[in-house]
N, C-alpha and C. Protein backbone atom coordinates (compact mmCIF):
# COMPACT_ATOMS: atom_id res chain seq x y z
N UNK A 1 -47.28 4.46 10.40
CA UNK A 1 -45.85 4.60 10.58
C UNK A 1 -45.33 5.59 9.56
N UNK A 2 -44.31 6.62 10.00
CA UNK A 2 -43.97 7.45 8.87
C UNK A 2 -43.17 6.79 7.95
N UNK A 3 -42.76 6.83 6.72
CA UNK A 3 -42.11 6.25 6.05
C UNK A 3 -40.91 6.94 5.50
N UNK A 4 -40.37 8.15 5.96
CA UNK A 4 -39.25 8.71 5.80
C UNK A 4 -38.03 8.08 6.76
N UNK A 5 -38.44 7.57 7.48
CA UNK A 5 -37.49 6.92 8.60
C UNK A 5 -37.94 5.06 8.31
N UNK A 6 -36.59 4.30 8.68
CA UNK A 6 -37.29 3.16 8.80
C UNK A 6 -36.88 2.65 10.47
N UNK A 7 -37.27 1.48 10.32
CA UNK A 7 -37.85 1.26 11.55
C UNK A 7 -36.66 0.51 12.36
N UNK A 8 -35.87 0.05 11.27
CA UNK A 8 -34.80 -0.63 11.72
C UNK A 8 -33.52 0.56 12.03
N UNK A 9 -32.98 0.13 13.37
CA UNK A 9 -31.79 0.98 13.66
C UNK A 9 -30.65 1.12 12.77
N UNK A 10 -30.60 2.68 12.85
CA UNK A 10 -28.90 2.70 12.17
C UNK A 10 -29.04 2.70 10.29
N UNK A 11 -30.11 3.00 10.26
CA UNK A 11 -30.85 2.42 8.61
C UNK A 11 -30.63 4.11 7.83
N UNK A 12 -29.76 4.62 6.82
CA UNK A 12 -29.60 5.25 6.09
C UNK A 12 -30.57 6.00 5.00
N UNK A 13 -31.43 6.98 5.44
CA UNK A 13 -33.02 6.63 4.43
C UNK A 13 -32.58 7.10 3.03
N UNK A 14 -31.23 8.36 3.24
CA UNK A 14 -30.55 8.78 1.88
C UNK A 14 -29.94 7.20 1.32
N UNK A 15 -29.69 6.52 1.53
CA UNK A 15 -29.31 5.11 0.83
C UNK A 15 -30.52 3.83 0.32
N UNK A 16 -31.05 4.22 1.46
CA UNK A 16 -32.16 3.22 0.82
C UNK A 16 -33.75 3.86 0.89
N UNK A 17 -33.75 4.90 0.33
CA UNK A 17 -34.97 5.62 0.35
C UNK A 17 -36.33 5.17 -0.10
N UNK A 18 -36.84 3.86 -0.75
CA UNK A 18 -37.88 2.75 -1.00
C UNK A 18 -38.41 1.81 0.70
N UNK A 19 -39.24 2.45 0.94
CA UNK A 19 -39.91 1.04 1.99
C UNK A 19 -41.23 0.41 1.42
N UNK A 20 -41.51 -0.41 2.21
CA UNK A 20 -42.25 -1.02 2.19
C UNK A 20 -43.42 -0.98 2.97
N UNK A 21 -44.27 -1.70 3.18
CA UNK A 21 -45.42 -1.29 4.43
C UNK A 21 -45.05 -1.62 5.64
N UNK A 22 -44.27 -2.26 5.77
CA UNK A 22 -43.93 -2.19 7.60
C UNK A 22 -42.92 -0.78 7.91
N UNK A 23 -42.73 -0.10 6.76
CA UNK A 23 -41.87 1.10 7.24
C UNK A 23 -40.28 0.97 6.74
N UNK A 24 -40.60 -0.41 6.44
CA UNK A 24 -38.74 -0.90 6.19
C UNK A 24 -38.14 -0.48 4.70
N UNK A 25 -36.41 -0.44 4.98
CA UNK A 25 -36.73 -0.51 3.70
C UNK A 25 -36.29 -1.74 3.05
N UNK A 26 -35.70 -2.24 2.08
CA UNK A 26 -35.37 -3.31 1.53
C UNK A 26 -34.28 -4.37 2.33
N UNK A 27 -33.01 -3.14 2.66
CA UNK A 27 -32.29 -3.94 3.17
C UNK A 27 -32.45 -4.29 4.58
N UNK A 28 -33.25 -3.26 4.90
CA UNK A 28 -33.64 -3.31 6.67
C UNK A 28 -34.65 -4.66 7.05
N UNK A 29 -35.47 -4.90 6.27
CA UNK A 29 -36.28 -5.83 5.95
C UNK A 29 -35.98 -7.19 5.67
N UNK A 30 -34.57 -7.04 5.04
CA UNK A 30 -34.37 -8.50 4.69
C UNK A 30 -33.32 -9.01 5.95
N UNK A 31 -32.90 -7.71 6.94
CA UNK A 31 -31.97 -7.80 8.12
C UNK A 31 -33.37 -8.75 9.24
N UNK A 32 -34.01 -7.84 9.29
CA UNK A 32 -35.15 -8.16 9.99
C UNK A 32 -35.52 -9.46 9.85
N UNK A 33 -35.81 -9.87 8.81
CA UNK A 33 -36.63 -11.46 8.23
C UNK A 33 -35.71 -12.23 9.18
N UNK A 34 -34.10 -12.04 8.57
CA UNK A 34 -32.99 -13.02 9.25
C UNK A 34 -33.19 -13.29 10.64
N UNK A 35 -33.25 -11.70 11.23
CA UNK A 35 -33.03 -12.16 12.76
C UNK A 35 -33.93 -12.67 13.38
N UNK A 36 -35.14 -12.64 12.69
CA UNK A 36 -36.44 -13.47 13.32
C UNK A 36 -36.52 -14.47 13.06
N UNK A 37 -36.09 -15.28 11.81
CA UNK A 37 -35.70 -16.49 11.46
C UNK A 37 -34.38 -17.27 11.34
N UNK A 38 -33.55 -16.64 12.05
CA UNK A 38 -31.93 -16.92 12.12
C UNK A 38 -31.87 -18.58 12.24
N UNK A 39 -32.31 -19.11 13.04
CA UNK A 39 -32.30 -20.97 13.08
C UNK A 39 -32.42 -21.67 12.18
N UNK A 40 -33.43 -21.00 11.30
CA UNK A 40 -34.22 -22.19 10.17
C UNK A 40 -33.18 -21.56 9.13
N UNK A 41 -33.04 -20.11 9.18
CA UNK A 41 -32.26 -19.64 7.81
C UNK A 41 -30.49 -20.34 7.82
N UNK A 42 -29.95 -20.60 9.21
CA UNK A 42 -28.73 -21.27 9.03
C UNK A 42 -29.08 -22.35 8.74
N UNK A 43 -30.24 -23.14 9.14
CA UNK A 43 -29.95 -24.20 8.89
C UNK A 43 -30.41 -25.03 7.30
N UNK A 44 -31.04 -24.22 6.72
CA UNK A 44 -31.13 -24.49 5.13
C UNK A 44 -29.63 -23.75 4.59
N UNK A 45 -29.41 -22.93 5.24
CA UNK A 45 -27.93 -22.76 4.58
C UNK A 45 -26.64 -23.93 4.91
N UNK A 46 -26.72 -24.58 5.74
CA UNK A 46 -25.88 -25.48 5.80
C UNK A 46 -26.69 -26.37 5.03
N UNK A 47 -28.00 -27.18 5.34
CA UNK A 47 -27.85 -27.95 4.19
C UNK A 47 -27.37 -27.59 2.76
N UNK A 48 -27.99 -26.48 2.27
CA UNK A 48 -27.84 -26.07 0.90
C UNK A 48 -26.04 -26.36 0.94
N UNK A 49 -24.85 -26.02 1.53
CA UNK A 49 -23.66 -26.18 1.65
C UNK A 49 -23.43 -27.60 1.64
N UNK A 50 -23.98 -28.51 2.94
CA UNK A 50 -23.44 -30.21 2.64
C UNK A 50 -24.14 -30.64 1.58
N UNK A 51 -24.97 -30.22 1.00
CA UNK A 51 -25.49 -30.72 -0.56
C UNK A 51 -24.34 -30.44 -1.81
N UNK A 52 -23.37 -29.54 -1.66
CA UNK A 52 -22.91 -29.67 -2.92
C UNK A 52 -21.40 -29.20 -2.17
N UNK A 53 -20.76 -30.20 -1.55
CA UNK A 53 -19.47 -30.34 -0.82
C UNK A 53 -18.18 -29.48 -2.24
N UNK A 54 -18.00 -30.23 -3.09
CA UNK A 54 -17.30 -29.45 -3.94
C UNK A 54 -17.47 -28.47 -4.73
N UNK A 55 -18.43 -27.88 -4.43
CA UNK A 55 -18.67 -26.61 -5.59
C UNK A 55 -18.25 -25.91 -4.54
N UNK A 56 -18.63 -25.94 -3.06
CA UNK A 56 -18.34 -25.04 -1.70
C UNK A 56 -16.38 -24.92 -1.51
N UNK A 57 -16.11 -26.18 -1.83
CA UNK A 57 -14.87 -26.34 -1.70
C UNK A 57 -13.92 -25.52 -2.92
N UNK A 58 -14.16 -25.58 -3.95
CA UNK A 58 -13.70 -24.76 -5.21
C UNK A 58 -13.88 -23.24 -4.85
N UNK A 59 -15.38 -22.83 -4.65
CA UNK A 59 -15.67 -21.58 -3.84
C UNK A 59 -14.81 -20.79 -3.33
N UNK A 60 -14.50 -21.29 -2.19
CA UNK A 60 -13.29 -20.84 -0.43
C UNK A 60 -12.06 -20.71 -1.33
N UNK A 61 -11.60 -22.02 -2.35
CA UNK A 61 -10.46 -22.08 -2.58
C UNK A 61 -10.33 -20.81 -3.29
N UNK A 62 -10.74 -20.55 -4.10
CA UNK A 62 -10.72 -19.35 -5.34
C UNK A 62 -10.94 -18.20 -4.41
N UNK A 63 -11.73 -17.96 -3.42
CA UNK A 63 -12.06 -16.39 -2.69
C UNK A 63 -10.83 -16.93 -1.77
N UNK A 64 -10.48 -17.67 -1.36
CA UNK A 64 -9.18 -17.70 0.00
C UNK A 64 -7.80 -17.23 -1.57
N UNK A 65 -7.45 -17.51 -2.14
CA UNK A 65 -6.65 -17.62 -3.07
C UNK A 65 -6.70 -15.64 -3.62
N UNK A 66 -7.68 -15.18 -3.77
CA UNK A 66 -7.88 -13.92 -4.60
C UNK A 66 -7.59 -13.03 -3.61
N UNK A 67 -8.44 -13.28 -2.48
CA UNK A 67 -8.20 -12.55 -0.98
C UNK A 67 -6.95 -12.80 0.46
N UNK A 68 -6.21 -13.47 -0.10
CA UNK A 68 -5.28 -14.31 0.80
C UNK A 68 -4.33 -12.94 1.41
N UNK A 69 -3.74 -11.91 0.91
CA UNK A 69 -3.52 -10.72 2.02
C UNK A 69 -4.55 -9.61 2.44
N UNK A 70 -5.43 -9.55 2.07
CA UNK A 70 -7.00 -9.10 3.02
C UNK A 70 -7.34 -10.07 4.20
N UNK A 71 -7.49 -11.26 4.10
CA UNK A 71 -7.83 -12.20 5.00
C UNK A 71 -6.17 -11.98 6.09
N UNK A 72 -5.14 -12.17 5.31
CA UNK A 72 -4.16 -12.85 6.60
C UNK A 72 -4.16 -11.14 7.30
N UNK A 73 -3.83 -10.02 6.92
CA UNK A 73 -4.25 -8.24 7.52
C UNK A 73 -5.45 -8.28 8.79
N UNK A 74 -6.49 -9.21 8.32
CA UNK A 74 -7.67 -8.87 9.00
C UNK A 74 -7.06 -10.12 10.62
N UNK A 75 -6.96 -11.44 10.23
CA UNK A 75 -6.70 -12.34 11.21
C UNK A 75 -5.47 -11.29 11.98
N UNK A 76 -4.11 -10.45 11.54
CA UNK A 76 -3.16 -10.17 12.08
C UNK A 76 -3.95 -9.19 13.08
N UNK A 77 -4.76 -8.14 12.60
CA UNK A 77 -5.21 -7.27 13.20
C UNK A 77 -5.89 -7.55 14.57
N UNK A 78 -7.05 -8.74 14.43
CA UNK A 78 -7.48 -9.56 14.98
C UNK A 78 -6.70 -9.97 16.54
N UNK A 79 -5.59 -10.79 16.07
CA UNK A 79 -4.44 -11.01 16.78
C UNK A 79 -4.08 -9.72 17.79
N UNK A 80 -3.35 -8.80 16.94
CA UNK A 80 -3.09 -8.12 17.44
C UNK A 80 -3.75 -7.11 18.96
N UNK A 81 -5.14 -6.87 17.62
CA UNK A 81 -5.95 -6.15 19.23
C UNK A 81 -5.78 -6.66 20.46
N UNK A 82 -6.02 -8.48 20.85
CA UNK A 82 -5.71 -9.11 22.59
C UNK A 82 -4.94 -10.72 21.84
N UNK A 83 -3.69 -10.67 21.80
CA UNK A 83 -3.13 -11.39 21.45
C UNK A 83 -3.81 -12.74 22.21
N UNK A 84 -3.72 -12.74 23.68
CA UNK A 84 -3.32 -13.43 24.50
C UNK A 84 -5.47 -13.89 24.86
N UNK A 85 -6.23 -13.11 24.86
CA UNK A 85 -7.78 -13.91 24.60
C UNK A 85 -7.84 -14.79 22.93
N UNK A 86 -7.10 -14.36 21.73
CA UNK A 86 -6.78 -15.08 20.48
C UNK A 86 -5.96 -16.43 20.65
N UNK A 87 -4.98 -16.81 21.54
CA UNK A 87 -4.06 -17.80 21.97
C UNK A 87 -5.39 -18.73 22.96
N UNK A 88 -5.85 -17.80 23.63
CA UNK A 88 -7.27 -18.54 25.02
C UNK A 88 -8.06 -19.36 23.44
N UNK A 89 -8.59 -18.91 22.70
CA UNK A 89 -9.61 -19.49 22.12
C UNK A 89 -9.33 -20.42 21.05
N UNK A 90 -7.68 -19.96 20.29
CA UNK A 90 -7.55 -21.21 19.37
C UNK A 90 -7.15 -22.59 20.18
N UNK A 91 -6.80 -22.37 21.75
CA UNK A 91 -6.19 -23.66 22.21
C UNK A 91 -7.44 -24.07 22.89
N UNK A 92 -8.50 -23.41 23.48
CA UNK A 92 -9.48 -24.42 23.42
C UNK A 92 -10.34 -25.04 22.30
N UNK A 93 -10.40 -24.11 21.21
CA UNK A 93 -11.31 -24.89 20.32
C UNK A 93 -9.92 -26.28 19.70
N UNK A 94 -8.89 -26.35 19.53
CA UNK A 94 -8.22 -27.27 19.05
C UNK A 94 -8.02 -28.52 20.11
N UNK A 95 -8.21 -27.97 21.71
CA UNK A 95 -8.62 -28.95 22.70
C UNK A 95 -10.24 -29.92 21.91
N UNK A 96 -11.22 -28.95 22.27
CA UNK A 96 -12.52 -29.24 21.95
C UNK A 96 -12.48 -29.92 20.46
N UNK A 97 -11.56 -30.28 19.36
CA UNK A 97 -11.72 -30.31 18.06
C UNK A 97 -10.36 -30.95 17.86
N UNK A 98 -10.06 -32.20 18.39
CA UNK A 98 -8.67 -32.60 18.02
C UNK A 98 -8.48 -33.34 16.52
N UNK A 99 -7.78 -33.00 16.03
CA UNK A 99 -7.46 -33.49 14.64
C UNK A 99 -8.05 -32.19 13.81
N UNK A 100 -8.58 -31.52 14.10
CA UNK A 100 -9.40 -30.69 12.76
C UNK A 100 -8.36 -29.95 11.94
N UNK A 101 -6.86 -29.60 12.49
CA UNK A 101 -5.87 -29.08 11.52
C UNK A 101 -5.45 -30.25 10.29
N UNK A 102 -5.35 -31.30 10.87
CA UNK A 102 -4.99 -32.51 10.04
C UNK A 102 -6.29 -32.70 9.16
N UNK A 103 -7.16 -32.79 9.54
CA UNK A 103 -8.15 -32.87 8.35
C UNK A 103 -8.38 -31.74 7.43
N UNK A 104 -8.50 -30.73 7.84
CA UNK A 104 -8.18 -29.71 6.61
C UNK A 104 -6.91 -29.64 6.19
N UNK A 105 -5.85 -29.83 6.22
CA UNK A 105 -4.56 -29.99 5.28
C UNK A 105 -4.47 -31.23 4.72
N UNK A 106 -5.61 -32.49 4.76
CA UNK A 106 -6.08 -33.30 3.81
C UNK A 106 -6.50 -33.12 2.90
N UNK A 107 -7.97 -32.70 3.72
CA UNK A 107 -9.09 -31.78 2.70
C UNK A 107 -8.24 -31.13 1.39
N UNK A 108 -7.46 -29.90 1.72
CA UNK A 108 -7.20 -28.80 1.20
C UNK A 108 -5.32 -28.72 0.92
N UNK A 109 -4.88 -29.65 0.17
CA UNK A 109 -3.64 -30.17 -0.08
C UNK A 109 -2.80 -28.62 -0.74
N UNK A 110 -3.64 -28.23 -1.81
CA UNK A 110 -3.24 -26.92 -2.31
C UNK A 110 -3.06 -25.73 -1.74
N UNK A 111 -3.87 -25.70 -0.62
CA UNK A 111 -3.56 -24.14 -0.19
C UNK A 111 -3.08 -24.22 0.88
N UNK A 112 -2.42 -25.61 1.38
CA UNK A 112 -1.75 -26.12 2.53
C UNK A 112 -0.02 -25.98 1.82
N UNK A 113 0.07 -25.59 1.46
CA UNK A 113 1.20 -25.74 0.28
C UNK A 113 1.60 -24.76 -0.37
N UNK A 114 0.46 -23.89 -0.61
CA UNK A 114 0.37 -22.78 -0.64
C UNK A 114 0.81 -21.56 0.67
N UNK A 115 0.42 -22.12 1.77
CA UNK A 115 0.50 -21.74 2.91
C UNK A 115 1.91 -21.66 3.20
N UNK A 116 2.23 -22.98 3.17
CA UNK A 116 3.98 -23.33 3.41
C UNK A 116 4.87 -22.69 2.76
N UNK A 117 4.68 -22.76 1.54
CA UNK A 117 5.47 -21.89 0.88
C UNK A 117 5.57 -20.43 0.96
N UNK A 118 4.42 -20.00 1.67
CA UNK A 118 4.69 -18.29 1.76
C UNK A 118 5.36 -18.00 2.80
N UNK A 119 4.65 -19.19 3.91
CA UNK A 119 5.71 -18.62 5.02
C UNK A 119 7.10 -19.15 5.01
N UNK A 120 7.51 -20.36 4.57
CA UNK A 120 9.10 -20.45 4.22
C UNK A 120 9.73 -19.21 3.20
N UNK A 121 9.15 -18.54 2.60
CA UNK A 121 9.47 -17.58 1.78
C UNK A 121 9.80 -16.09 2.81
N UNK A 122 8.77 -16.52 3.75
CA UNK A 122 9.16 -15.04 4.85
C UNK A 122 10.08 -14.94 5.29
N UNK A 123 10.32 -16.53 6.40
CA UNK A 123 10.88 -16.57 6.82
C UNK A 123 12.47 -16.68 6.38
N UNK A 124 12.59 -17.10 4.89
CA UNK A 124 14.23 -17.32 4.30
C UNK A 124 14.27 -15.81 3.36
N UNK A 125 13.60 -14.84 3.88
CA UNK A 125 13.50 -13.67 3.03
C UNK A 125 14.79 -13.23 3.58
N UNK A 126 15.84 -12.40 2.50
CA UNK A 126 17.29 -11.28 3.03
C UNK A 126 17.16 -10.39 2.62
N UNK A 127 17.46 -9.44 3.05
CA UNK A 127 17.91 -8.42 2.34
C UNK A 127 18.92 -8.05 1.43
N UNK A 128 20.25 -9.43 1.67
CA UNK A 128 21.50 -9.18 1.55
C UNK A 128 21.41 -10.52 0.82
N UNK A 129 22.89 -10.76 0.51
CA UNK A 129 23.36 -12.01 -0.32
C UNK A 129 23.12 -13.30 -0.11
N UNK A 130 22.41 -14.31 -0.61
CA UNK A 130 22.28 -15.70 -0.45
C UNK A 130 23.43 -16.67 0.68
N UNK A 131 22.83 -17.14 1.34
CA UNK A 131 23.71 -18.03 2.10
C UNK A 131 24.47 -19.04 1.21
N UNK A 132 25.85 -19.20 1.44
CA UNK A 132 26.55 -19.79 0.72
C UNK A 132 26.93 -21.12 2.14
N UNK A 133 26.51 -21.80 1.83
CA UNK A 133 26.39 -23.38 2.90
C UNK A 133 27.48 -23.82 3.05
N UNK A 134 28.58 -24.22 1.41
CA UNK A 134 29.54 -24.59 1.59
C UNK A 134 30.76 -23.59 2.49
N UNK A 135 30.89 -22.60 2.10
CA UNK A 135 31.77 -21.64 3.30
C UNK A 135 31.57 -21.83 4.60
N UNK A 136 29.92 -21.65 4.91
CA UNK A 136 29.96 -22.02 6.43
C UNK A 136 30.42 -23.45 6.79
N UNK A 137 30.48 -24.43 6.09
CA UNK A 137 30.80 -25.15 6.30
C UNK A 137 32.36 -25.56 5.86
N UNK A 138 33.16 -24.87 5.25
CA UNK A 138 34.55 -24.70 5.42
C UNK A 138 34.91 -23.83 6.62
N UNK A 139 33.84 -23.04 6.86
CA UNK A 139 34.39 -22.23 7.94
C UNK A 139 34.47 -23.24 9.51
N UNK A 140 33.19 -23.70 9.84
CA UNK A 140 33.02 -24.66 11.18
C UNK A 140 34.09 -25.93 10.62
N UNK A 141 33.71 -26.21 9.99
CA UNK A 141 33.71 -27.93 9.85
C UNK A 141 32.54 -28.78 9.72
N UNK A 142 32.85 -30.21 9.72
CA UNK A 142 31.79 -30.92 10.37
C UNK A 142 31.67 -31.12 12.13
N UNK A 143 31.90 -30.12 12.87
CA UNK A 143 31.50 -30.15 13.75
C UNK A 143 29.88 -29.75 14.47
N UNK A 144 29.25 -30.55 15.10
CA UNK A 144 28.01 -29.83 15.26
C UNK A 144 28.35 -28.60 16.35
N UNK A 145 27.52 -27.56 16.42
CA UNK A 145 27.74 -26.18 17.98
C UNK A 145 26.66 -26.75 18.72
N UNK A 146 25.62 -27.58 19.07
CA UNK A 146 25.30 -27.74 19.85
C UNK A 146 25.75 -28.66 21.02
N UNK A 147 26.19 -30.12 20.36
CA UNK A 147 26.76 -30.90 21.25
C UNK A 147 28.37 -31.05 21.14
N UNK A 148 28.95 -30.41 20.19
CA UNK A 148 30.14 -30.38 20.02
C UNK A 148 30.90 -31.60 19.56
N UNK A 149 30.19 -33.00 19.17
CA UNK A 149 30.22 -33.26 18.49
C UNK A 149 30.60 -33.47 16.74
N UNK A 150 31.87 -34.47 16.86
CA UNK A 150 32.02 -34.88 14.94
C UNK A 150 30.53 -35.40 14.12
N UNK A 151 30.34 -34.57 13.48
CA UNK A 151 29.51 -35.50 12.35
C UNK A 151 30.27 -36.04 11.39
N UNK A 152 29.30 -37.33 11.19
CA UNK A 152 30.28 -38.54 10.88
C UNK A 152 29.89 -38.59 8.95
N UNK A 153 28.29 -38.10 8.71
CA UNK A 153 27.91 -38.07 7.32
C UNK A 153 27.49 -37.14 7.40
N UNK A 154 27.34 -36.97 5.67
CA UNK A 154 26.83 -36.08 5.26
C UNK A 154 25.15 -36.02 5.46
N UNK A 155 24.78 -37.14 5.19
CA UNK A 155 23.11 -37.11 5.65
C UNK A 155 22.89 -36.76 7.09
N UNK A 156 23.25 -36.89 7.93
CA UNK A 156 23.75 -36.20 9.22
C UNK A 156 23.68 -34.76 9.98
N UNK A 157 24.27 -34.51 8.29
CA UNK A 157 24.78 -32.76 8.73
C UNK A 157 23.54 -31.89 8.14
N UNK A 158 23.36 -30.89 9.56
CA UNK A 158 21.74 -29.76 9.07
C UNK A 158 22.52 -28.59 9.22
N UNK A 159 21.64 -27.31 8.80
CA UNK A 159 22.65 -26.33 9.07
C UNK A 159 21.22 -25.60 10.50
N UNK A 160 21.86 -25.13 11.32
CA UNK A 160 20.90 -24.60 12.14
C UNK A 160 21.36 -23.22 12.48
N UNK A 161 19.49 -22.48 12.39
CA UNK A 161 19.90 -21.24 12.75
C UNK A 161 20.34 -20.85 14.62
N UNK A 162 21.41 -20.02 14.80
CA UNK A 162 21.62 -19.85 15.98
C UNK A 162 20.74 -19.52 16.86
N UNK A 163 19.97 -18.11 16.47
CA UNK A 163 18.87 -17.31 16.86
C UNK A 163 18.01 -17.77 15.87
N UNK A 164 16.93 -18.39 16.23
CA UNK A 164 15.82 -19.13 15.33
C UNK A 164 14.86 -17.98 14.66
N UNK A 165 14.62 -18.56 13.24
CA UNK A 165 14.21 -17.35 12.31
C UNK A 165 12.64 -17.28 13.72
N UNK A 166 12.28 -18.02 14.29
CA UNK A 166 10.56 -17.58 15.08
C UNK A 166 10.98 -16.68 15.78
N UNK A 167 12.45 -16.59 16.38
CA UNK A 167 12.26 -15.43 17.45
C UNK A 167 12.92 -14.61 16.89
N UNK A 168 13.04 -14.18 15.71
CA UNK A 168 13.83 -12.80 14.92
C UNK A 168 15.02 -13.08 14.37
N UNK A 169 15.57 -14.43 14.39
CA UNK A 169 16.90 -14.02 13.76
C UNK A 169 17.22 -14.20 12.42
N UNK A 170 18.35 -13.60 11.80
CA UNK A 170 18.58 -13.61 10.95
C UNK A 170 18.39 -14.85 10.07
N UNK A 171 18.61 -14.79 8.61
CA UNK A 171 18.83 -15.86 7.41
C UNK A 171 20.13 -15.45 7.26
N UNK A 172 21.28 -15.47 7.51
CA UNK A 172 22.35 -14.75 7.07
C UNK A 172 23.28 -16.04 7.74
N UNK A 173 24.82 -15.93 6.88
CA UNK A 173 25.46 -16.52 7.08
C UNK A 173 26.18 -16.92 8.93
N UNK A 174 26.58 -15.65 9.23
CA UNK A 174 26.56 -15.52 10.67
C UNK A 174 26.15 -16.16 11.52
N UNK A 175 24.75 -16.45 11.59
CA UNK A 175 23.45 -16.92 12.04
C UNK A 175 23.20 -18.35 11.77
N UNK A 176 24.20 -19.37 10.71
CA UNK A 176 24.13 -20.35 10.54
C UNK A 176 25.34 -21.20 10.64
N UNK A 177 24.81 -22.25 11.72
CA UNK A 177 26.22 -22.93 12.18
C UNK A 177 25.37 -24.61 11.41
N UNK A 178 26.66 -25.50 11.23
CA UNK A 178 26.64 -26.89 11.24
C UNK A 178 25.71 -27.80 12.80
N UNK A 179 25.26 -29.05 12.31
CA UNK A 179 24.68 -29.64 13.68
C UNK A 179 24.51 -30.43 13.18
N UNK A 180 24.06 -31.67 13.99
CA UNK A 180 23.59 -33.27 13.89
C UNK A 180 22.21 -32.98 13.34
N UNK A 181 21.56 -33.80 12.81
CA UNK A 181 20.58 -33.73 12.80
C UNK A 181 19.29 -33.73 13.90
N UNK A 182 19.73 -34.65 14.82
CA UNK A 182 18.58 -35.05 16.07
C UNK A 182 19.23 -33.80 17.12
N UNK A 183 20.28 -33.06 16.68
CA UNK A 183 20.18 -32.11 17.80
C UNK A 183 19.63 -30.78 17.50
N UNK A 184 19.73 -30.69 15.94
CA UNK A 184 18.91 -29.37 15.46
C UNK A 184 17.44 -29.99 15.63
N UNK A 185 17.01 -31.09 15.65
CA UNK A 185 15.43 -31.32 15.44
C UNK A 185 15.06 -31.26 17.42
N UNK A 186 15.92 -31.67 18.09
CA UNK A 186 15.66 -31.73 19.21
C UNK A 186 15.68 -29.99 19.99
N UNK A 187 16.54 -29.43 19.09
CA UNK A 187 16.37 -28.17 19.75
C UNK A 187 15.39 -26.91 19.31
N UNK A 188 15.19 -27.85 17.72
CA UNK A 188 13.79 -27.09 17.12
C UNK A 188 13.92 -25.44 17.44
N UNK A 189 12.67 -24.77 17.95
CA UNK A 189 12.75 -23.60 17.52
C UNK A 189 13.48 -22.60 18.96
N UNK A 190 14.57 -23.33 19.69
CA UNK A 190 14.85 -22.29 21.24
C UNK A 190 15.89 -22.42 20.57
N UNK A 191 16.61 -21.44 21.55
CA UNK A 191 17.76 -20.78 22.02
C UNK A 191 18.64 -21.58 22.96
N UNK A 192 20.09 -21.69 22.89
CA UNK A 192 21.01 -22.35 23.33
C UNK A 192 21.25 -21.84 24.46
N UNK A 193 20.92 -22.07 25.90
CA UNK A 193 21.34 -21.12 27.07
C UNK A 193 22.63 -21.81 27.31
């Protein structure tokens, strides 16, 4: 076999210019080993993983934590290319896998929290001046805008966005009217036709 070329496709000989006797070179070789032994090699790698549950868990946390806008860029991109085969596959595997969101936001209390907080941070992001609650609420009243409705308490009273921050709308005063509570929770994230 010549040994200026290796044997494995796509293999760089200006990068890895050392082979070995099958022609390979180091990294081509250790590609090779894998794919001929891919079964046995995952599966000492998962044991080696359920053998030491929290060192794996500290691991993810610290590389999810260091890498957390590389990772969410790559999933968006992801997304993006076929939104709608990405929507096909997370709702069957969460069919096929019920509960598995709830068990990892057990599991993983911190970066569930972590999570929340970035996206409540997106989503209450302005450009402009802080919502001032009490005005809007000198401005309405205690009236709710959905059912038109008196609210009767204060524990009662939510403020709801008109145009819901999921489908683009604003954080801005404008954008925030008074409501009952069970009618902002009942109307959750739509639009008032």
């Amino acid at each position: 076999m010549d040994n200026s070329t290796c044997s494995f496709d796509g293999c760089d000989t200006a990068v890895h210019p050392t082979r070995n006797k099958s022609g390979m070179c180091k990294r081509c070789s250790r590609r090779d080993y894998y794919r001929r032994n891919k079964v046995r090699e995952n599966a000492q790698n998962k044991a080696y993983r359920e053998a030491r549950p929290e060192y794996w868990k500290e691991r993810w946390q610290e590389f999810y934590t260091v890498n957390y806008d590389e990772l969410k860029a790559k999933r968006k991109a992801r997304y993006d290319s076929d939104p709608e085969k990405y929507r096909e596959v997370s709702s069957e595997y969460r069919r096929r896998n019920p509960g598995v969101s709830d068990r990892w936001r057990k599991q993983n209390p911190e970066l569930w929290k972590m999570r929340n907080r970035e996206n409540a941070r997106r989503r209450r992001a302005t450009d402009g001046d802080p919502v001032d609650y009490e005005l809007i609420l000198a401005e309405h009243g205690m009236v709710c805008h959905i059912c038109d409705g008196d609210i009767a308490d204060v524990s009662d009273l939510h403020f709801d966005h008109v145009i819901p921050l999921s489908k683009g709308g604003p954080h801005i005063a404008e954008n925030i009217k008074p409501s009952h509570a069970r009618c902002n929770l009942s109307k959750g994230a739509r639009t008032i036709a």
